[in-house]
PDB file of N, CA and C in Angstrom:
ATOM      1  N   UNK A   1     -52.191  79.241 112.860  1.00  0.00           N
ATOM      2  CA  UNK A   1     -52.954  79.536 111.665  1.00  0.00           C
ATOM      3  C   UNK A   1     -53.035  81.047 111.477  1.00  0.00           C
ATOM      4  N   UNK A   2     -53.146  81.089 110.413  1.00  0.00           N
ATOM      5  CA  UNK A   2     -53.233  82.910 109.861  1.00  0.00           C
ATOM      6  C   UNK A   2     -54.637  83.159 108.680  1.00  0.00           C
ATOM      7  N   UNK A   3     -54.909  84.105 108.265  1.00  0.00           N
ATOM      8  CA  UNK A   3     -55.563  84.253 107.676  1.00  0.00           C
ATOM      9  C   UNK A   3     -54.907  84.582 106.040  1.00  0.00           C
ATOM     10  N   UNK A   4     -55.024  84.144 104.898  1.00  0.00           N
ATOM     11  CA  UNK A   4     -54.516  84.336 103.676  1.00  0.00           C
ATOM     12  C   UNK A   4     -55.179  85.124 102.876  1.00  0.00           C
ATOM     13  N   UNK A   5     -55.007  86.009 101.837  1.00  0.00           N
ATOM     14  CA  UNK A   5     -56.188  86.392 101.147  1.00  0.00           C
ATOM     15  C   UNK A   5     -55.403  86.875  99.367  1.00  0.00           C
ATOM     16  N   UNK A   6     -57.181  86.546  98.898  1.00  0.00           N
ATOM     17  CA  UNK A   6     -56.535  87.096  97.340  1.00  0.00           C
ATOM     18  C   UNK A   6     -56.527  88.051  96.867  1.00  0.00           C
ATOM     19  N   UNK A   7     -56.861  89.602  97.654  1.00  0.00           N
ATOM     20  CA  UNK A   7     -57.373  90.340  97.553  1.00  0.00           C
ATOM     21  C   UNK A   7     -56.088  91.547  96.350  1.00  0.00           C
ATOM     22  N   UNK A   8     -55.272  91.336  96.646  1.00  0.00           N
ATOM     23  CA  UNK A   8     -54.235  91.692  95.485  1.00  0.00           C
ATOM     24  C   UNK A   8     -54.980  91.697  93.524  1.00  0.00           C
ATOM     25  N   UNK A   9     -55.227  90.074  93.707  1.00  0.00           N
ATOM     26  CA  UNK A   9     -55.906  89.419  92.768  1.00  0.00           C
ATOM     27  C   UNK A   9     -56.662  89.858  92.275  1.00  0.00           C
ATOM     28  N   UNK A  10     -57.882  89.796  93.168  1.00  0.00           N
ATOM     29  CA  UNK A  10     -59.085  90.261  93.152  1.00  0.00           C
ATOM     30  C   UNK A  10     -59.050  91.744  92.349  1.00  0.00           C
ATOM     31  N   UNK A  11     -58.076  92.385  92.927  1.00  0.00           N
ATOM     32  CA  UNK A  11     -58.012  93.812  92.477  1.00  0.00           C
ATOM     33  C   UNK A  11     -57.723  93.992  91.109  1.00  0.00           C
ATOM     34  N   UNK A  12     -56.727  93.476  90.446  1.00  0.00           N
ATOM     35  CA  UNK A  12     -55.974  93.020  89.520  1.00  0.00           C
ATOM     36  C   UNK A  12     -57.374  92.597  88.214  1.00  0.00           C
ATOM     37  N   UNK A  13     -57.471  91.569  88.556  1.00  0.00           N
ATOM     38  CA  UNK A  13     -58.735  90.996  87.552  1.00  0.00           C
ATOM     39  C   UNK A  13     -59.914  91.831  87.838  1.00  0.00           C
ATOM     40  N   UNK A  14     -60.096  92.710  88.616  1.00  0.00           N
ATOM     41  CA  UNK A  14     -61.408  94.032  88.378  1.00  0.00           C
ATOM     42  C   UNK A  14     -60.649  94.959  87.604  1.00  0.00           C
ATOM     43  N   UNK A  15     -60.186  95.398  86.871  1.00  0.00           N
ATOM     44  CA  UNK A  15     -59.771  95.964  85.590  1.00  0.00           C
ATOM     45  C   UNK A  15     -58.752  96.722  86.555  1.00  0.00           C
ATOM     46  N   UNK A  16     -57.958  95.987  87.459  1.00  0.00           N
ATOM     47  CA  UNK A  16     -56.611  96.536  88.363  1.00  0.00           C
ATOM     48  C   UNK A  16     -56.713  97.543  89.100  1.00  0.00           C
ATOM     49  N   UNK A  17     -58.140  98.009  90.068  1.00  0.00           N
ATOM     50  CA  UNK A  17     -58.824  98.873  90.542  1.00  0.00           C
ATOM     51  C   UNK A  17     -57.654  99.019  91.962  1.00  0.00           C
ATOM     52  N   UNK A  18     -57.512 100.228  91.885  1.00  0.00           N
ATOM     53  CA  UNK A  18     -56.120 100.617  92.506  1.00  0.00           C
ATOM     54  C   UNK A  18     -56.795 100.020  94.618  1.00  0.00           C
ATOM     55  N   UNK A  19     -56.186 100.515  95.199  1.00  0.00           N
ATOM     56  CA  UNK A  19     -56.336 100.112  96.550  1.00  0.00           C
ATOM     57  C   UNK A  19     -57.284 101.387  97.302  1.00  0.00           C
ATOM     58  N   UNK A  20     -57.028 102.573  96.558  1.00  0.00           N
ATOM     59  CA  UNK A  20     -57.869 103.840  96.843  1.00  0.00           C
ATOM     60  C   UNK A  20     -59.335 103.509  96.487  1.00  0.00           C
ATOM     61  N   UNK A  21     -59.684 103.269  94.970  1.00  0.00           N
ATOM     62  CA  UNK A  21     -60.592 103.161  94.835  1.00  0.00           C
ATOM     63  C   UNK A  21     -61.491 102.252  94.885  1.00  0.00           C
ATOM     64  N   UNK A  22     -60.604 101.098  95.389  1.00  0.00           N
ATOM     65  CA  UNK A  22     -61.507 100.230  96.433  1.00  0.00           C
ATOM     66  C   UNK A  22     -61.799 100.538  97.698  1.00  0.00           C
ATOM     67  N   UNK A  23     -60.998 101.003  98.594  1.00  0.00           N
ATOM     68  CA  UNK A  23     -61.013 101.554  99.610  1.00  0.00           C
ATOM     69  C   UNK A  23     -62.577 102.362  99.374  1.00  0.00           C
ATOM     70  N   UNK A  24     -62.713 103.524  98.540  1.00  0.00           N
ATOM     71  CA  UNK A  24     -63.631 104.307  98.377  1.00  0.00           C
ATOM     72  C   UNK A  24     -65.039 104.092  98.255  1.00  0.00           C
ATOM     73  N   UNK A  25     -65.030 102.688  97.012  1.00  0.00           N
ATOM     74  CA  UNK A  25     -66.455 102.141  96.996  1.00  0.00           C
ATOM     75  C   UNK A  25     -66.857 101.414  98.485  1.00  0.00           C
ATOM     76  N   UNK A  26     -66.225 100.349  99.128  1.00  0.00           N
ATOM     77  CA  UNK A  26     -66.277  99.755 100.183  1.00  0.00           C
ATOM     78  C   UNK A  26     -66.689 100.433 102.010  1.00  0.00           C
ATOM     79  N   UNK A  27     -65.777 101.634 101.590  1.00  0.00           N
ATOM     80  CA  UNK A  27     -66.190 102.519 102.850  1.00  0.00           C
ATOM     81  C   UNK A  27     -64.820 102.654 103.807  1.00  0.00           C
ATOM     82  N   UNK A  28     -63.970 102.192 103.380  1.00  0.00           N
ATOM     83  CA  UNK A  28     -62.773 102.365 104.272  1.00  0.00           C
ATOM     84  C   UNK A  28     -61.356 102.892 104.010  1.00  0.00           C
ATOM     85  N   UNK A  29     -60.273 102.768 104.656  1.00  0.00           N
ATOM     86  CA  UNK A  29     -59.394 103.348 103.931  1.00  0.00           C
ATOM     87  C   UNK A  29     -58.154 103.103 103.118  1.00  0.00           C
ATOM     88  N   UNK A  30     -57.580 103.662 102.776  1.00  0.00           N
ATOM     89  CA  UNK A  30     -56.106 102.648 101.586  1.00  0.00           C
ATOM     90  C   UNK A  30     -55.683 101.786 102.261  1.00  0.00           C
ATOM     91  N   UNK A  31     -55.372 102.472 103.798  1.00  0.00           N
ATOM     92  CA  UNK A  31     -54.434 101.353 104.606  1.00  0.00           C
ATOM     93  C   UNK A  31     -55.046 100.659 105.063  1.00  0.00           C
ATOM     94  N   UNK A  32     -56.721 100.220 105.071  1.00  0.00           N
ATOM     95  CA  UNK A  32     -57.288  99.044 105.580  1.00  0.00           C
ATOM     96  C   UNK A  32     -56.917  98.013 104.462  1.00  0.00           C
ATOM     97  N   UNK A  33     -57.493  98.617 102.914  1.00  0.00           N
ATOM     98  CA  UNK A  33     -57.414  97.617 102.277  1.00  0.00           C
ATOM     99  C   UNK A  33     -55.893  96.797 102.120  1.00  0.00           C
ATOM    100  N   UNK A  34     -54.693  98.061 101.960  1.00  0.00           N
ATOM    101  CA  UNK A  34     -53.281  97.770 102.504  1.00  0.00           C
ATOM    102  C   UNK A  34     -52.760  96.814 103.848  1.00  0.00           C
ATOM    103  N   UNK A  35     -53.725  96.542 104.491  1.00  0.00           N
ATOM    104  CA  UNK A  35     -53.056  95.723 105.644  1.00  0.00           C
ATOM    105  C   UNK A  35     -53.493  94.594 105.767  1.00  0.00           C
ATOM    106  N   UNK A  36     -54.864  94.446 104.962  1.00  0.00           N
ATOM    107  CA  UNK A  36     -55.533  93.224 104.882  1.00  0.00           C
ATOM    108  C   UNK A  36     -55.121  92.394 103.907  1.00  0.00           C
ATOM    109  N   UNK A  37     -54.124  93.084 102.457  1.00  0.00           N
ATOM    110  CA  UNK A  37     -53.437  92.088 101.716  1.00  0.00           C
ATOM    111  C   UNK A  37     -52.079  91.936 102.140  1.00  0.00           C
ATOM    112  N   UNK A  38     -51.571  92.424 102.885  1.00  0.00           N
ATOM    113  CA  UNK A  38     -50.278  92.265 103.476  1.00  0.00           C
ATOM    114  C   UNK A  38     -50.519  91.443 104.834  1.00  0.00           C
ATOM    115  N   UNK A  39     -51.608  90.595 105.233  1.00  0.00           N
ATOM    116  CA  UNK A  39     -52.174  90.094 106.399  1.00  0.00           C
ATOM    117  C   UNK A  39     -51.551  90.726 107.420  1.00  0.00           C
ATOM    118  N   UNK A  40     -51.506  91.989 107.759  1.00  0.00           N
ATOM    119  CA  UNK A  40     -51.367  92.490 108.682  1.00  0.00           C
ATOM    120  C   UNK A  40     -52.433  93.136 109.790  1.00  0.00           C
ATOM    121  N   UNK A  41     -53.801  92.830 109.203  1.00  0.00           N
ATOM    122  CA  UNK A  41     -55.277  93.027 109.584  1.00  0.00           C
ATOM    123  C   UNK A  41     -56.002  92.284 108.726  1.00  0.00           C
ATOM    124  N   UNK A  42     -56.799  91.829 109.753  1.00  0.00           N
ATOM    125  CA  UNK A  42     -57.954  90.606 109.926  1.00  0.00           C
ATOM    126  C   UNK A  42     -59.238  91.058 109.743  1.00  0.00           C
ATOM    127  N   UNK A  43     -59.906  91.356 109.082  1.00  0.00           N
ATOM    128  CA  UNK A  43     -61.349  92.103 108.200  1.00  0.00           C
ATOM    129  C   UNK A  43     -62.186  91.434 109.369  1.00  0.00           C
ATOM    130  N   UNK A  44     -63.431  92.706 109.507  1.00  0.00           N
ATOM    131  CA  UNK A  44     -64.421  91.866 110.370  1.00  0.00           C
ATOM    132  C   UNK A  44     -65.131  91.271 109.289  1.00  0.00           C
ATOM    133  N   UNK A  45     -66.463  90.544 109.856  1.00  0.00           N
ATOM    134  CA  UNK A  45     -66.709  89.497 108.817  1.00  0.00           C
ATOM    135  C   UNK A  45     -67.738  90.569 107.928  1.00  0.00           C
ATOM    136  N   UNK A  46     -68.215  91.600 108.407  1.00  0.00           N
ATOM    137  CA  UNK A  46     -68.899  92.646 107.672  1.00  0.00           C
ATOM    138  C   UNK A  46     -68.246  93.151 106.514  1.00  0.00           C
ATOM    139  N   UNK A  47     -66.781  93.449 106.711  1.00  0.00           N
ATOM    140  CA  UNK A  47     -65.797  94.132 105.820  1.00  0.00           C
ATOM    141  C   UNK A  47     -66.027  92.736 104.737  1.00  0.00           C
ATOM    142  N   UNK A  48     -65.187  91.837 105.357  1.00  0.00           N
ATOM    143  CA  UNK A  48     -65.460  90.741 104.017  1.00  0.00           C
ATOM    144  C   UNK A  48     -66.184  90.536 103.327  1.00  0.00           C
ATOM    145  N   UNK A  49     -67.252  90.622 103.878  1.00  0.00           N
ATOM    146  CA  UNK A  49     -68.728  90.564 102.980  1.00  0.00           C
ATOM    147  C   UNK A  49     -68.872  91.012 102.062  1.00  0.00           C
ATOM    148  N   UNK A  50     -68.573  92.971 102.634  1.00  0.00           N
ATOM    149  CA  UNK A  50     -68.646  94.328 101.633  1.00  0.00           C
ATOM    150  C   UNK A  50     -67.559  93.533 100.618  1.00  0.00           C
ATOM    151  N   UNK A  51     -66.490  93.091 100.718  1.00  0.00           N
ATOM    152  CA  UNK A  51     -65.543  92.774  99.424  1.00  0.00           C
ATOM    153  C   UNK A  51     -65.929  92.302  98.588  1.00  0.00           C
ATOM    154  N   UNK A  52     -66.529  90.681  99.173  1.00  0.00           N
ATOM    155  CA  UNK A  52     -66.412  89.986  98.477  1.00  0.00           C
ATOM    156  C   UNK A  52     -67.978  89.997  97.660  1.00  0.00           C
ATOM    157  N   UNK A  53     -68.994  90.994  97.821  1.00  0.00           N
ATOM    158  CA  UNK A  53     -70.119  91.354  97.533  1.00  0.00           C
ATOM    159  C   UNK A  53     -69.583  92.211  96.153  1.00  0.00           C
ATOM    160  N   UNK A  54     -68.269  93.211  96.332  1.00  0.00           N
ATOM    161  CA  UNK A  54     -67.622  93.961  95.565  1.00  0.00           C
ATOM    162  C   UNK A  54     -67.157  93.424  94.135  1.00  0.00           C
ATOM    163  N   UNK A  55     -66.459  92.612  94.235  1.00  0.00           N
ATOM    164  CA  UNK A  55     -66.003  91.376  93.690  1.00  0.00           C
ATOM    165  C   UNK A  55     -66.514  90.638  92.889  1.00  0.00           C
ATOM    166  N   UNK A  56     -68.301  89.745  93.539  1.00  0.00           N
ATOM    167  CA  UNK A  56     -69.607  88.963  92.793  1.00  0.00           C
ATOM    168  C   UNK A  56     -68.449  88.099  93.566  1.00  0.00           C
ATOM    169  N   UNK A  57     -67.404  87.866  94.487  1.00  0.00           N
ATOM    170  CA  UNK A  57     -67.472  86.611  94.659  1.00  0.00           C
ATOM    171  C   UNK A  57     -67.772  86.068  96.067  1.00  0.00           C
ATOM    172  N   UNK A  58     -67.652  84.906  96.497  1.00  0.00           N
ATOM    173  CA  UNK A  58     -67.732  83.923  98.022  1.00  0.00           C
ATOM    174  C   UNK A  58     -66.542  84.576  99.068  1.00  0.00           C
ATOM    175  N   UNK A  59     -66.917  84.894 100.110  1.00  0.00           N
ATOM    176  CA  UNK A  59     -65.698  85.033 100.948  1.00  0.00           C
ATOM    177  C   UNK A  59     -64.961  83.751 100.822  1.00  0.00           C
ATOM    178  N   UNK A  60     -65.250  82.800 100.284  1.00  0.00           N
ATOM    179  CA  UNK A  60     -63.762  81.939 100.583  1.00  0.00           C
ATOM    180  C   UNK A  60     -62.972  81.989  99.242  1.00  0.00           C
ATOM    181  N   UNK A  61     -63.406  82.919  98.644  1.00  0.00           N
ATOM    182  CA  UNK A  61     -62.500  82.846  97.155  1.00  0.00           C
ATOM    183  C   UNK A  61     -61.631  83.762  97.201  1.00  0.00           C
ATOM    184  N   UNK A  62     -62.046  84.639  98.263  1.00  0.00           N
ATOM    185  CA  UNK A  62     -61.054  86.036  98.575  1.00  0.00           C
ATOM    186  C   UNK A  62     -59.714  85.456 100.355  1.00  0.00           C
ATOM    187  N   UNK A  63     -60.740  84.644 101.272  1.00  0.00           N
ATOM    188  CA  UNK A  63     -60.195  84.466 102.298  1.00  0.00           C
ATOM    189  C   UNK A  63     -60.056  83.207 102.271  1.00  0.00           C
ATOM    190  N   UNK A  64     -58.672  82.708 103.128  1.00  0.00           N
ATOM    191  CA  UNK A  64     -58.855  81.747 103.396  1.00  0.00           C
ATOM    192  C   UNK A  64     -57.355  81.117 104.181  1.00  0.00           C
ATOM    193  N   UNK A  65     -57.620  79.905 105.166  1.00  0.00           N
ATOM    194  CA  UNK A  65     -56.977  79.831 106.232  1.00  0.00           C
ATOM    195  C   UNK A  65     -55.265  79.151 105.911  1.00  0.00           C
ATOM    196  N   UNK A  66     -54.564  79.882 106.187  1.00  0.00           N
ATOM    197  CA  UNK A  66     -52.770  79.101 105.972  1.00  0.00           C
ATOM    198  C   UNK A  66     -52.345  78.458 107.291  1.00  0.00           C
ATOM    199  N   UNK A  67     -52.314  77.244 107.485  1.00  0.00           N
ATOM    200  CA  UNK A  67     -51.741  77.123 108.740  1.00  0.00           C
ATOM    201  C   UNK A  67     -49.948  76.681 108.404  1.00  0.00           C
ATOM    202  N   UNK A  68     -49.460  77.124 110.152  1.00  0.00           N
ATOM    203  CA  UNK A  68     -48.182  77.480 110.024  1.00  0.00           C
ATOM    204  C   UNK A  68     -47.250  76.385 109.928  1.00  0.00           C
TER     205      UNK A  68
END
C-alpha cells in the first residue's frame, strides 16, 4: 500500500495557487509540498491537517490509500 493524494488538484481548484505559495501559507517548503504530490513523502498527520484545514477540506479528500 502507498499513500495517494489530490493535492495537485487541490491546488488547481484554489485559483491554481502555485506550490511556493502554498508551501508559504502552510509553513514548509516547495519541495515538501513537491514530494508529497509526487508521493515521494508521507506528510505527518499535523502537515495534513495544516492542508487540508488550507483547502476547507477532510484529510480524506486530499489523502488517501492505493494499494499495490
Amino acid at each position: 500500500m502507498k499513500l495517494g493524494n489530490n493535492l495537485k488538484r487541490c491546488r488547481f481548484d484554489h485559483d491554481n495557487i502555485s506550490q511556493q505559495a502554498l508551501a508559504n501559507a502552510i509553513g514548509v517548503t516547495r519541495l515538501t509540498i513537491h514530494s508529497i504530490e509526487n508521493g515521494k513523502f508521507v506528510p505527518s498527520t499535523l502537515l495534513a491537517l495544516k492542508l487540508a484545514r488550507f483547502f476547507g477540506k477532510t484529510v480524506e479528500e486530499i489523502f488517501f490509500v492505493v494499494d499495490d
